[in-house]
PDB file of N, CA and C in Angstrom:
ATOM      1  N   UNK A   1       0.842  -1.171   0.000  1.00  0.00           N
ATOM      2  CA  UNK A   1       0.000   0.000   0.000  1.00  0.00           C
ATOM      3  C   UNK A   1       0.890   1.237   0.000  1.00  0.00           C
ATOM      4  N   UNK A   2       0.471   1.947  -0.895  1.00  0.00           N
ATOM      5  CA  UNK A   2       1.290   3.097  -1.139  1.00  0.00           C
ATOM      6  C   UNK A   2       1.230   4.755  -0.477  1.00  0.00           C
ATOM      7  N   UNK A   3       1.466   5.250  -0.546  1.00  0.00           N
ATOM      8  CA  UNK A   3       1.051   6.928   0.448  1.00  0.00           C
ATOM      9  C   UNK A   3       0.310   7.438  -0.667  1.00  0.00           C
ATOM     10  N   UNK A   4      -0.650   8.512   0.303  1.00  0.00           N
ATOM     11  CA  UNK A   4      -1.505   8.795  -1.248  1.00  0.00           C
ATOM     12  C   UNK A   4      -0.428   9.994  -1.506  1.00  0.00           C
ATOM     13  N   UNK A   5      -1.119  10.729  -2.298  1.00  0.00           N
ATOM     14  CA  UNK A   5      -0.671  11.308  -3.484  1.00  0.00           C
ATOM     15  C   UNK A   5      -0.677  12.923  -2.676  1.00  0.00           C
ATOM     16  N   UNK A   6       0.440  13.464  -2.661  1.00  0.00           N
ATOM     17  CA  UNK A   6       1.061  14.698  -1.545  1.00  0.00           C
ATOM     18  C   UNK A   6       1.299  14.612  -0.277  1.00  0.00           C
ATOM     19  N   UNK A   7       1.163  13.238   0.237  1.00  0.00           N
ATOM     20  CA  UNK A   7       1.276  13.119   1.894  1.00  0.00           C
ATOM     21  C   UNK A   7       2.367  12.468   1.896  1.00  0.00           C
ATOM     22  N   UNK A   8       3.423  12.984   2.678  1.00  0.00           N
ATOM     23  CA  UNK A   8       4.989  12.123   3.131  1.00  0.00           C
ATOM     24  C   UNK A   8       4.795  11.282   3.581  1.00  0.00           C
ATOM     25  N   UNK A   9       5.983  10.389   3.428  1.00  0.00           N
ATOM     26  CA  UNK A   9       6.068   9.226   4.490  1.00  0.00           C
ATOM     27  C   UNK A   9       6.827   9.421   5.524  1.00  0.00           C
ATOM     28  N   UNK A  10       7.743  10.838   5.524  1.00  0.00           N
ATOM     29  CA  UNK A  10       8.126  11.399   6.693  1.00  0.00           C
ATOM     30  C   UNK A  10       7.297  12.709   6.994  1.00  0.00           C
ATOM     31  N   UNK A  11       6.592  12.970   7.258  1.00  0.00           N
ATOM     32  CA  UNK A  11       5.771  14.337   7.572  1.00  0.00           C
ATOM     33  C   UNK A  11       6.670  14.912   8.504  1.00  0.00           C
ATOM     34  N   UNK A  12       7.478  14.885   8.865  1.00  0.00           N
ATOM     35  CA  UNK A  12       7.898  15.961   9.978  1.00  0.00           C
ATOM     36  C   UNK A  12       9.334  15.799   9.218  1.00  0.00           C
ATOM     37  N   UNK A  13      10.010  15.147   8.383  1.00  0.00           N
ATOM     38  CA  UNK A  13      11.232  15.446   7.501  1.00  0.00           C
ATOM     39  C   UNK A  13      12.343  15.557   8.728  1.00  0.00           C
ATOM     40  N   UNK A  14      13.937  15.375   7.948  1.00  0.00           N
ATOM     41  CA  UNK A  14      14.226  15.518   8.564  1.00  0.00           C
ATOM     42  C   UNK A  14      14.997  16.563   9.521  1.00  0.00           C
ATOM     43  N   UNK A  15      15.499  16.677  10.721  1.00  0.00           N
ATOM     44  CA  UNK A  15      15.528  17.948  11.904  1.00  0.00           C
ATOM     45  C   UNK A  15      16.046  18.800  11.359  1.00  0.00           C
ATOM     46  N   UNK A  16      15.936  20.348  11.742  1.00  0.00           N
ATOM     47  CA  UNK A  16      16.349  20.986  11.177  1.00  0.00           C
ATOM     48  C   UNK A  16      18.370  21.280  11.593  1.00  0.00           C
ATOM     49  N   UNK A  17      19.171  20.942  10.239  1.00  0.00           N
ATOM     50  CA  UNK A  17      20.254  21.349  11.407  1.00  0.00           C
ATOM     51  C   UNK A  17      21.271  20.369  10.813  1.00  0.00           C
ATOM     52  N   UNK A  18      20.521  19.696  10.822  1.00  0.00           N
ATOM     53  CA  UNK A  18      20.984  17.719  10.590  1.00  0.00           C
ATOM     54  C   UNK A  18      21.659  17.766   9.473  1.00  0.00           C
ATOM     55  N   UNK A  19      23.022  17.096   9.170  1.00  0.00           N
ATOM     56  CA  UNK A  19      23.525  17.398   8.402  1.00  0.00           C
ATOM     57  C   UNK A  19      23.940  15.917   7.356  1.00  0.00           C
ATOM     58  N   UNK A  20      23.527  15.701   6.361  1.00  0.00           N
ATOM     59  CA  UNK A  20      23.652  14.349   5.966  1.00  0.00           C
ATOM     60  C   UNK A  20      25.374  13.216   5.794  1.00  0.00           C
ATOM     61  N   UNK A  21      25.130  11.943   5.392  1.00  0.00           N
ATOM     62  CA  UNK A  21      26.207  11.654   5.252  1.00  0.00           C
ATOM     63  C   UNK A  21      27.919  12.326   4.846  1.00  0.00           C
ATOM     64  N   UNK A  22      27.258  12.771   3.322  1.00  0.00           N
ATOM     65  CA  UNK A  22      28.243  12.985   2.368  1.00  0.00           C
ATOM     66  C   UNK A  22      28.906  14.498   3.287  1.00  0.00           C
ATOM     67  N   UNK A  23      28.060  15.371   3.916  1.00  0.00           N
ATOM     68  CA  UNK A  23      28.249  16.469   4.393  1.00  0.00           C
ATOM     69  C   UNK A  23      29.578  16.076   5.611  1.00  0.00           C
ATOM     70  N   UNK A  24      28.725  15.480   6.438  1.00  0.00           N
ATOM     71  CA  UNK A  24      29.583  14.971   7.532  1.00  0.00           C
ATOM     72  C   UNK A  24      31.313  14.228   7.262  1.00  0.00           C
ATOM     73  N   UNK A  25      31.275  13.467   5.888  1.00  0.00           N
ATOM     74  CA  UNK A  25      32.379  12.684   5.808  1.00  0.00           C
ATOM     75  C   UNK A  25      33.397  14.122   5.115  1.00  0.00           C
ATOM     76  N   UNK A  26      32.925  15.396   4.479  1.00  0.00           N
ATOM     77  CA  UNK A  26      33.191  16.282   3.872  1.00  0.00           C
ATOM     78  C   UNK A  26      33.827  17.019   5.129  1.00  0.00           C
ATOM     79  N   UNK A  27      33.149  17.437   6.119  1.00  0.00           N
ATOM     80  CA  UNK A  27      34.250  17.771   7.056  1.00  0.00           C
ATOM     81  C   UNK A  27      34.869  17.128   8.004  1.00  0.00           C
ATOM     82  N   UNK A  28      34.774  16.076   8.350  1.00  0.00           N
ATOM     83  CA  UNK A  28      35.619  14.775   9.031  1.00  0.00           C
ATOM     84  C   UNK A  28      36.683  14.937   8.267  1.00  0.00           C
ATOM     85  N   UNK A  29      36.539  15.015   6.355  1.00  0.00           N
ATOM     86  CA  UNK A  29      37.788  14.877   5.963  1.00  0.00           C
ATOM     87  C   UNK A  29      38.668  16.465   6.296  1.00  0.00           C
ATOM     88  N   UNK A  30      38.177  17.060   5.530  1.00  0.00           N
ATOM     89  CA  UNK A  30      38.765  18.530   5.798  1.00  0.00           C
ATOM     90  C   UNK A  30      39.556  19.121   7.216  1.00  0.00           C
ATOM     91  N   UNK A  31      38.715  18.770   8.532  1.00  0.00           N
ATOM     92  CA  UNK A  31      38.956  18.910   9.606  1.00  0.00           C
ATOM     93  C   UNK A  31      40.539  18.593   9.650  1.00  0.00           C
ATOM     94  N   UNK A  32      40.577  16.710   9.078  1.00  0.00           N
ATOM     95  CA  UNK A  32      41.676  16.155   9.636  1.00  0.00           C
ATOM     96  C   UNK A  32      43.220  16.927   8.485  1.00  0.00           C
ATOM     97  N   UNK A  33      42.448  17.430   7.248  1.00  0.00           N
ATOM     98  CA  UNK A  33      43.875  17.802   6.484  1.00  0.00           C
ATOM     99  C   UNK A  33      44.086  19.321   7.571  1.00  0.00           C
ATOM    100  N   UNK A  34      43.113  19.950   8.174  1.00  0.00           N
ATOM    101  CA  UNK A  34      43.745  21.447   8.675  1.00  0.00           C
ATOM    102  C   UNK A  34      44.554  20.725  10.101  1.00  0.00           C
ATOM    103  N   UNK A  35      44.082  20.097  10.748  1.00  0.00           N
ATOM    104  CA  UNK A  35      44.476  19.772  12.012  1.00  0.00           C
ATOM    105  C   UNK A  35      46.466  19.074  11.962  1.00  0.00           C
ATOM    106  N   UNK A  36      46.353  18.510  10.701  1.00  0.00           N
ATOM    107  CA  UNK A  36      47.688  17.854  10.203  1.00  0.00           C
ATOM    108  C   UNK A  36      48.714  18.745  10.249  1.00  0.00           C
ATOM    109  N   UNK A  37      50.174  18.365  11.231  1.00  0.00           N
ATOM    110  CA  UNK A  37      51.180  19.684  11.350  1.00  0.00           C
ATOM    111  C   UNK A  37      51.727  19.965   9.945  1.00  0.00           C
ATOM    112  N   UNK A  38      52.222  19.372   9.293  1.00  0.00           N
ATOM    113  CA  UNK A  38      52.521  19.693   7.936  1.00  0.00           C
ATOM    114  C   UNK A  38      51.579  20.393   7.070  1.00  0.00           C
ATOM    115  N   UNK A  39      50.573  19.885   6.667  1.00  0.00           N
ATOM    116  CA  UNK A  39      49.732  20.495   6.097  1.00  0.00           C
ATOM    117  C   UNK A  39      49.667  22.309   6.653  1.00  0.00           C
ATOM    118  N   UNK A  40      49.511  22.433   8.104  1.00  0.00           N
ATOM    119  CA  UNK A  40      49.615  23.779   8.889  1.00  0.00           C
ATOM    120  C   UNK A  40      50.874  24.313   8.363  1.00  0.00           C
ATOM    121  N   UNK A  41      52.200  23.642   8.401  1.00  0.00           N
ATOM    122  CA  UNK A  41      52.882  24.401   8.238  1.00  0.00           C
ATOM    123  C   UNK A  41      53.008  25.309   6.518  1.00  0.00           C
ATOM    124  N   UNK A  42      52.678  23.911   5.835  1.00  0.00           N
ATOM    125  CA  UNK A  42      52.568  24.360   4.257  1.00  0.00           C
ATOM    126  C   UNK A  42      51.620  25.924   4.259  1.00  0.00           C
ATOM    127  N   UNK A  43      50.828  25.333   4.742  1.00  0.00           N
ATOM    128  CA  UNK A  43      49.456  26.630   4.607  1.00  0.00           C
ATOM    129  C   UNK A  43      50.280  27.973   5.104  1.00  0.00           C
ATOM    130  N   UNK A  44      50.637  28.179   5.955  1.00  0.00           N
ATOM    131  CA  UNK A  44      51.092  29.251   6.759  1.00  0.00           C
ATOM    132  C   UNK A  44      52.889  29.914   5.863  1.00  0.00           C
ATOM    133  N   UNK A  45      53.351  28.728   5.792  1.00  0.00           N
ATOM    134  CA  UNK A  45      54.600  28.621   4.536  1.00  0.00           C
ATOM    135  C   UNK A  45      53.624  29.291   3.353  1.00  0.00           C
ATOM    136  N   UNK A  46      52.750  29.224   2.471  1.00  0.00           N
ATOM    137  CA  UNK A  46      52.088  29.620   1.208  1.00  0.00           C
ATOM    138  C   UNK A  46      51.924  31.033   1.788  1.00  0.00           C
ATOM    139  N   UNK A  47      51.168  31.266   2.690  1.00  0.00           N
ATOM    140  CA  UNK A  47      50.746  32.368   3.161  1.00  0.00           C
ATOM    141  C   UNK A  47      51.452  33.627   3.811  1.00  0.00           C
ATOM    142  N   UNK A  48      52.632  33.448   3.752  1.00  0.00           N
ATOM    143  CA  UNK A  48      53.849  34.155   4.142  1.00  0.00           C
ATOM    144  C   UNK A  48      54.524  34.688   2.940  1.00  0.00           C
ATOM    145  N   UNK A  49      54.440  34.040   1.803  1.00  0.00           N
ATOM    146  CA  UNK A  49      55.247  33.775   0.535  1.00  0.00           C
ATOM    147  C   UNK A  49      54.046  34.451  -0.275  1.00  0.00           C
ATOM    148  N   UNK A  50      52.654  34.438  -0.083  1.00  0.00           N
ATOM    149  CA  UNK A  50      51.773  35.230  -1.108  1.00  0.00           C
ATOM    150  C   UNK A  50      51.242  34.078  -1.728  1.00  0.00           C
ATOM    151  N   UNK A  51      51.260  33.161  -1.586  1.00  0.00           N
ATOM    152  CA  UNK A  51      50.613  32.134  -2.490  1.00  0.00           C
ATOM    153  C   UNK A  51      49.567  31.323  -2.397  1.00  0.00           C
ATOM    154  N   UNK A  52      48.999  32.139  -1.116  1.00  0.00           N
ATOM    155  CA  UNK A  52      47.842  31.453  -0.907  1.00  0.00           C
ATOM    156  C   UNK A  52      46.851  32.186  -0.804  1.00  0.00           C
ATOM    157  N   UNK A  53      45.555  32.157  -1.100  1.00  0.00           N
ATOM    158  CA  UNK A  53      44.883  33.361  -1.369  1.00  0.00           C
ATOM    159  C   UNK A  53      43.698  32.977  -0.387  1.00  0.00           C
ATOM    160  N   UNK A  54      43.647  34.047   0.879  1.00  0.00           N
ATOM    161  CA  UNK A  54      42.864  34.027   2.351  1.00  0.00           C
ATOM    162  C   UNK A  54      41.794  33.473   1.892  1.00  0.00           C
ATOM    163  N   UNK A  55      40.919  33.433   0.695  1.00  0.00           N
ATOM    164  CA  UNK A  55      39.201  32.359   0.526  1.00  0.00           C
ATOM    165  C   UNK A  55      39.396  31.131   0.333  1.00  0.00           C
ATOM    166  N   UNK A  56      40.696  30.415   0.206  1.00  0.00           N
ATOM    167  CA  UNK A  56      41.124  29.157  -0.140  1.00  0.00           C
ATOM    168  C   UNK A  56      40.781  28.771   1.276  1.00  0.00           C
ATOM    169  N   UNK A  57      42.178  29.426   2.276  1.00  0.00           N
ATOM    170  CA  UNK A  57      41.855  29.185   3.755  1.00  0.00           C
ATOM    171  C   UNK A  57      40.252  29.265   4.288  1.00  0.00           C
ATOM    172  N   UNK A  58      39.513  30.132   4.112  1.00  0.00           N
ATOM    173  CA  UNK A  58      38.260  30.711   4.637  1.00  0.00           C
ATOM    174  C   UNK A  58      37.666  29.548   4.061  1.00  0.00           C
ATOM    175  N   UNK A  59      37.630  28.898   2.744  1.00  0.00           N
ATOM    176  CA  UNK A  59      36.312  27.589   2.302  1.00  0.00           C
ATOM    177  C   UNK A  59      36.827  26.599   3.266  1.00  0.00           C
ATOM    178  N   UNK A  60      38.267  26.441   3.329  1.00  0.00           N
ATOM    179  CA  UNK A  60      38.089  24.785   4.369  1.00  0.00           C
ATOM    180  C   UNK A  60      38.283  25.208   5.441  1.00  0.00           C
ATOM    181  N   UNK A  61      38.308  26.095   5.761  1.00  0.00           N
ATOM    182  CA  UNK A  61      38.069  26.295   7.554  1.00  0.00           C
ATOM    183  C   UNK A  61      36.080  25.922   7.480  1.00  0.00           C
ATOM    184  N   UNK A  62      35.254  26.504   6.425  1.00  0.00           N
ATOM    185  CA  UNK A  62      34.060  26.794   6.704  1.00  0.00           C
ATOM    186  C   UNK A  62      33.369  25.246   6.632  1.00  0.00           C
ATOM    187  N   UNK A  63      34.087  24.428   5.292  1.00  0.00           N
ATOM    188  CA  UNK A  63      34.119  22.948   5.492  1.00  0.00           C
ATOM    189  C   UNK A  63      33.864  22.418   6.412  1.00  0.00           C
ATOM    190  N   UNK A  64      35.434  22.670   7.261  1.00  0.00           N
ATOM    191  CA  UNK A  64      35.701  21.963   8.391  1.00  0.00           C
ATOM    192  C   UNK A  64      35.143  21.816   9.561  1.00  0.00           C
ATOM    193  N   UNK A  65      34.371  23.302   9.987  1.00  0.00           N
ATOM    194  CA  UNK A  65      34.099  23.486  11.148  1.00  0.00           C
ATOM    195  C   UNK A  65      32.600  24.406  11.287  1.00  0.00           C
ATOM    196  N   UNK A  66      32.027  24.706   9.950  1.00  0.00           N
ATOM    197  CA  UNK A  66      30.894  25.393   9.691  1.00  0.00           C
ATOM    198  C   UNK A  66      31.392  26.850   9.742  1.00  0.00           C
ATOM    199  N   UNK A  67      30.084  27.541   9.573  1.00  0.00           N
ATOM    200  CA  UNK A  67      29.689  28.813  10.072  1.00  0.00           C
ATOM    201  C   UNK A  67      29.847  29.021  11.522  1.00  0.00           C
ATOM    202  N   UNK A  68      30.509  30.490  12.139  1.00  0.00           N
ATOM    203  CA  UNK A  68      30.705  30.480  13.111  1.00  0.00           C
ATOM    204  C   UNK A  68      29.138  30.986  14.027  1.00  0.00           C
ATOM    205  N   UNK A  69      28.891  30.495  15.014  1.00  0.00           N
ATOM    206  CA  UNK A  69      27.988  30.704  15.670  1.00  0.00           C
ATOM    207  C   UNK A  69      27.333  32.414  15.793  1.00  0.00           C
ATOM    208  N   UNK A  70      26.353  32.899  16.018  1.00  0.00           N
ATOM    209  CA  UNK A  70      25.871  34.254  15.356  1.00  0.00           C
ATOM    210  C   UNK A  70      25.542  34.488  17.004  1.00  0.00           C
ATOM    211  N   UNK A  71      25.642  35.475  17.721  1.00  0.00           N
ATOM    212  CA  UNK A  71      24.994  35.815  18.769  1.00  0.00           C
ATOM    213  C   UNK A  71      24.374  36.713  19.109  1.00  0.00           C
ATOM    214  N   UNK A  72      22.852  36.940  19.814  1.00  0.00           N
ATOM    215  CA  UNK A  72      22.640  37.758  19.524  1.00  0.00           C
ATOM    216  C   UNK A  72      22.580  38.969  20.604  1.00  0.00           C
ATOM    217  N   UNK A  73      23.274  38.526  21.538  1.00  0.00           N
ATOM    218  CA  UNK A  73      23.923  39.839  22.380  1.00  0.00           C
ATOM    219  C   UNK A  73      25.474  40.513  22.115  1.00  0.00           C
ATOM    220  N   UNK A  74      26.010  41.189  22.254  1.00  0.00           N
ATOM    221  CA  UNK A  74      27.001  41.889  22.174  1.00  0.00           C
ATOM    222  C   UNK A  74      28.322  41.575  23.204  1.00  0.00           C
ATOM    223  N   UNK A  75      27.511  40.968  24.154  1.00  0.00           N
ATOM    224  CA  UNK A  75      28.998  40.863  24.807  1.00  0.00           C
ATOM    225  C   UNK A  75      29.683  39.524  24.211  1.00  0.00           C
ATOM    226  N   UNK A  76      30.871  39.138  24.867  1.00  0.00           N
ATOM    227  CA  UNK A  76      31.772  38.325  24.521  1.00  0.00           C
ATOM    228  C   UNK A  76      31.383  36.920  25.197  1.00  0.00           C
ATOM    229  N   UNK A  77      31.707  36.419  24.461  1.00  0.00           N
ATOM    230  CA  UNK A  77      31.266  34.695  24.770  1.00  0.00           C
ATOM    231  C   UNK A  77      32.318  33.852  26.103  1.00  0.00           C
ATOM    232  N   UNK A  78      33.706  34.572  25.543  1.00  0.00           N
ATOM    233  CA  UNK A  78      35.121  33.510  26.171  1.00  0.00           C
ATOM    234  C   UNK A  78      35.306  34.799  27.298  1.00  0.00           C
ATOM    235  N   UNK A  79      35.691  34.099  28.704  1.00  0.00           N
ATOM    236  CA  UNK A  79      35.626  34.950  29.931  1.00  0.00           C
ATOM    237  C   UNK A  79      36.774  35.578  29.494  1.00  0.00           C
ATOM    238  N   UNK A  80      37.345  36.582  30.091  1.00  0.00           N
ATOM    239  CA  UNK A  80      38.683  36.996  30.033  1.00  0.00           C
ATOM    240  C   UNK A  80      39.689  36.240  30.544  1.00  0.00           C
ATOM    241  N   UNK A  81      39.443  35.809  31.522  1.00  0.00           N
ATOM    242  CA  UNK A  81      40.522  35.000  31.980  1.00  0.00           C
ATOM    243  C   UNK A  81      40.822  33.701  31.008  1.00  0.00           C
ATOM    244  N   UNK A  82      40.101  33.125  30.290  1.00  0.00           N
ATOM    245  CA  UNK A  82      40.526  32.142  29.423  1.00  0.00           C
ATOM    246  C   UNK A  82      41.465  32.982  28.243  1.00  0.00           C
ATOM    247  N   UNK A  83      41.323  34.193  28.083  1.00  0.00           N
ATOM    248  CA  UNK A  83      42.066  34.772  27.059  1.00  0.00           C
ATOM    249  C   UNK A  83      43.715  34.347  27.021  1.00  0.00           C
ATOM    250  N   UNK A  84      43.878  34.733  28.060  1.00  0.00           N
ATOM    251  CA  UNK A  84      45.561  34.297  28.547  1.00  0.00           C
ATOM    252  C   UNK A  84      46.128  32.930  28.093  1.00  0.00           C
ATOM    253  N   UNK A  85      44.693  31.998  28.619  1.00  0.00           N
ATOM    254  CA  UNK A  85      45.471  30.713  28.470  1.00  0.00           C
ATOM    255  C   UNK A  85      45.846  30.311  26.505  1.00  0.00           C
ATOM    256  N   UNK A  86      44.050  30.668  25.907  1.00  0.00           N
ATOM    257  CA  UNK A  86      44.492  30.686  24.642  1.00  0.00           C
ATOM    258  C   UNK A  86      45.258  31.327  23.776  1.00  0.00           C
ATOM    259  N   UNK A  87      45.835  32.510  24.486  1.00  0.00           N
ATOM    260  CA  UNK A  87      46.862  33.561  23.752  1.00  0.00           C
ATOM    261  C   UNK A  87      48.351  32.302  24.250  1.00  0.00           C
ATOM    262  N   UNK A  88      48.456  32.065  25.320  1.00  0.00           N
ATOM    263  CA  UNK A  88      49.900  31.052  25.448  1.00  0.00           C
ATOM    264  C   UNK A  88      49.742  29.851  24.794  1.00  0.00           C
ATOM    265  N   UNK A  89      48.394  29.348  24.637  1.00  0.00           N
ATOM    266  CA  UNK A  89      47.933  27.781  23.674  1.00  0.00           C
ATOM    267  C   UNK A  89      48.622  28.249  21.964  1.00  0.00           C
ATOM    268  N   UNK A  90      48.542  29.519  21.775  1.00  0.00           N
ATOM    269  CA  UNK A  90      48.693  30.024  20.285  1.00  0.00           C
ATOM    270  C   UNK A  90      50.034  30.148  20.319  1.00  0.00           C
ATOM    271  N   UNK A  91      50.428  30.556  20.874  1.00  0.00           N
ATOM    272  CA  UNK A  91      51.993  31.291  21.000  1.00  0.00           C
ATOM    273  C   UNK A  91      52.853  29.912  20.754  1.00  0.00           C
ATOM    274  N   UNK A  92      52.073  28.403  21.684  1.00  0.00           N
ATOM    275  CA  UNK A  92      53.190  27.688  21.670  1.00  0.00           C
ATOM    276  C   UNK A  92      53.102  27.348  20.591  1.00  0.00           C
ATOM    277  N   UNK A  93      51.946  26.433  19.957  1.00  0.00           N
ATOM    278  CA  UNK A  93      51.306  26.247  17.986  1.00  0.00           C
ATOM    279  C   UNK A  93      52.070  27.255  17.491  1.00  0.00           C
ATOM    280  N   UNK A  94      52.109  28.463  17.496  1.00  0.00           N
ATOM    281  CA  UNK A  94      53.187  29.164  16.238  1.00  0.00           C
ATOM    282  C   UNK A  94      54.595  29.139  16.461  1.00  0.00           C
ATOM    283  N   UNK A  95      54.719  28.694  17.804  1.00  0.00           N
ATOM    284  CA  UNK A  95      56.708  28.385  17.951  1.00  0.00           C
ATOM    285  C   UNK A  95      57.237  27.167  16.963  1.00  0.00           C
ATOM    286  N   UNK A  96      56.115  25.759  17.216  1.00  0.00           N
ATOM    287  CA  UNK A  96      56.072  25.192  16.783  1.00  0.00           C
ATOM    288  C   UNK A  96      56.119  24.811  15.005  1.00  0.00           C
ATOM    289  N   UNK A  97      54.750  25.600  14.716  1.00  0.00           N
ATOM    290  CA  UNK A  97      55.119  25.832  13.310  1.00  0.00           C
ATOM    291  C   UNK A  97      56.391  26.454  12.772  1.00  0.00           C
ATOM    292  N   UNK A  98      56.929  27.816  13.575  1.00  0.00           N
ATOM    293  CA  UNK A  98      58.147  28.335  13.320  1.00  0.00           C
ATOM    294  C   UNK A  98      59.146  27.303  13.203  1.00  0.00           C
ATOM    295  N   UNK A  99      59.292  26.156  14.168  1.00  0.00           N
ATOM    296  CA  UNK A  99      60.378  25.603  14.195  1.00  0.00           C
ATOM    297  C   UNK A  99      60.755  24.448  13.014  1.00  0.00           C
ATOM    298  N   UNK A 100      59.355  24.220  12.828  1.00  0.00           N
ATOM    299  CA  UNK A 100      59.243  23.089  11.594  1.00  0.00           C
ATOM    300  C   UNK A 100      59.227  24.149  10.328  1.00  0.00           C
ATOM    301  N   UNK A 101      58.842  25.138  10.035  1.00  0.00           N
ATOM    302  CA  UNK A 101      59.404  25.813   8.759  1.00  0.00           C
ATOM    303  C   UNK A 101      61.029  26.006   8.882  1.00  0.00           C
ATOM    304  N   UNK A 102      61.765  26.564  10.223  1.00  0.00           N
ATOM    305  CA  UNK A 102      63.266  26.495  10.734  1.00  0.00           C
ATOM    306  C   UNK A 102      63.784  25.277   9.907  1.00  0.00           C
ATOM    307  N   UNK A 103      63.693  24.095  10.227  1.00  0.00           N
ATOM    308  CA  UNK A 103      63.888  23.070   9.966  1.00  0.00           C
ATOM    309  C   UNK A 103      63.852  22.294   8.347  1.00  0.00           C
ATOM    310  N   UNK A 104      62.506  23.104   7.293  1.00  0.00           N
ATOM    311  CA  UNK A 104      62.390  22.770   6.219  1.00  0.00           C
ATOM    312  C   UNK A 104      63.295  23.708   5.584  1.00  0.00           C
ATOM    313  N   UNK A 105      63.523  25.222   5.988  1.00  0.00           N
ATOM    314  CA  UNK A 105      64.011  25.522   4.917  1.00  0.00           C
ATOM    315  C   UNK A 105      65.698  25.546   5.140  1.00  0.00           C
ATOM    316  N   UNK A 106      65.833  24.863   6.081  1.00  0.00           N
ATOM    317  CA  UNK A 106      67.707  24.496   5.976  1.00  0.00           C
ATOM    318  C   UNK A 106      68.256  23.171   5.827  1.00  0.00           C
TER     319      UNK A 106
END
């Protein structure tokens, strides 16, 4: 027996939000090439040198990790005091990258 004719067989479809297979394996993959130290360093190596053009970066970051969340108050999301820790979390990631470009180009 078949559905009649304009009535779903999912009437409520699916959630809003929900993001399908092909989507999901699309940034699973992406995620893992930005997260990769080499790959970081290449990117940041291109991008120093002019050869990488900031919407290349901007599509697989947006891939990877979506649209950034929209809020609709004004203040700031991250306390201040976490600022510190992620300003020293960054600092050590770019020593790092520094040291592995150090390393490639001698």
């Amino acid at each position: 027996m078949g559905f009649a004719s304009g009535v779903s067989g999912n009437p409520r479809g699916r959630p809003r939000g929900s993001r399908n297979t092909a989507t999901r394996a699309v940034a699973e993959w992406t995620a893992a090439i930005l997260e990769d130290p080499q790959v970081q360093a290449r990117l940041l190596s291109d991008a120093r040198q002019g050869r990488l053009h900031h919407a290349v970066l901007g599509q697989l970051l947006l891939y990877a990790y979506g649209r950034p969340a929209t809020s609709s108050s004004p203040e700031a999301t991250i306390p201040f005091s976490a600022l510190a820790d992620a300003r020293a979390s960054l600092r050590v990631k770019l020593d790092q990258m520094r040291d592995v470009l150090e390393t490639e180009s001698t």
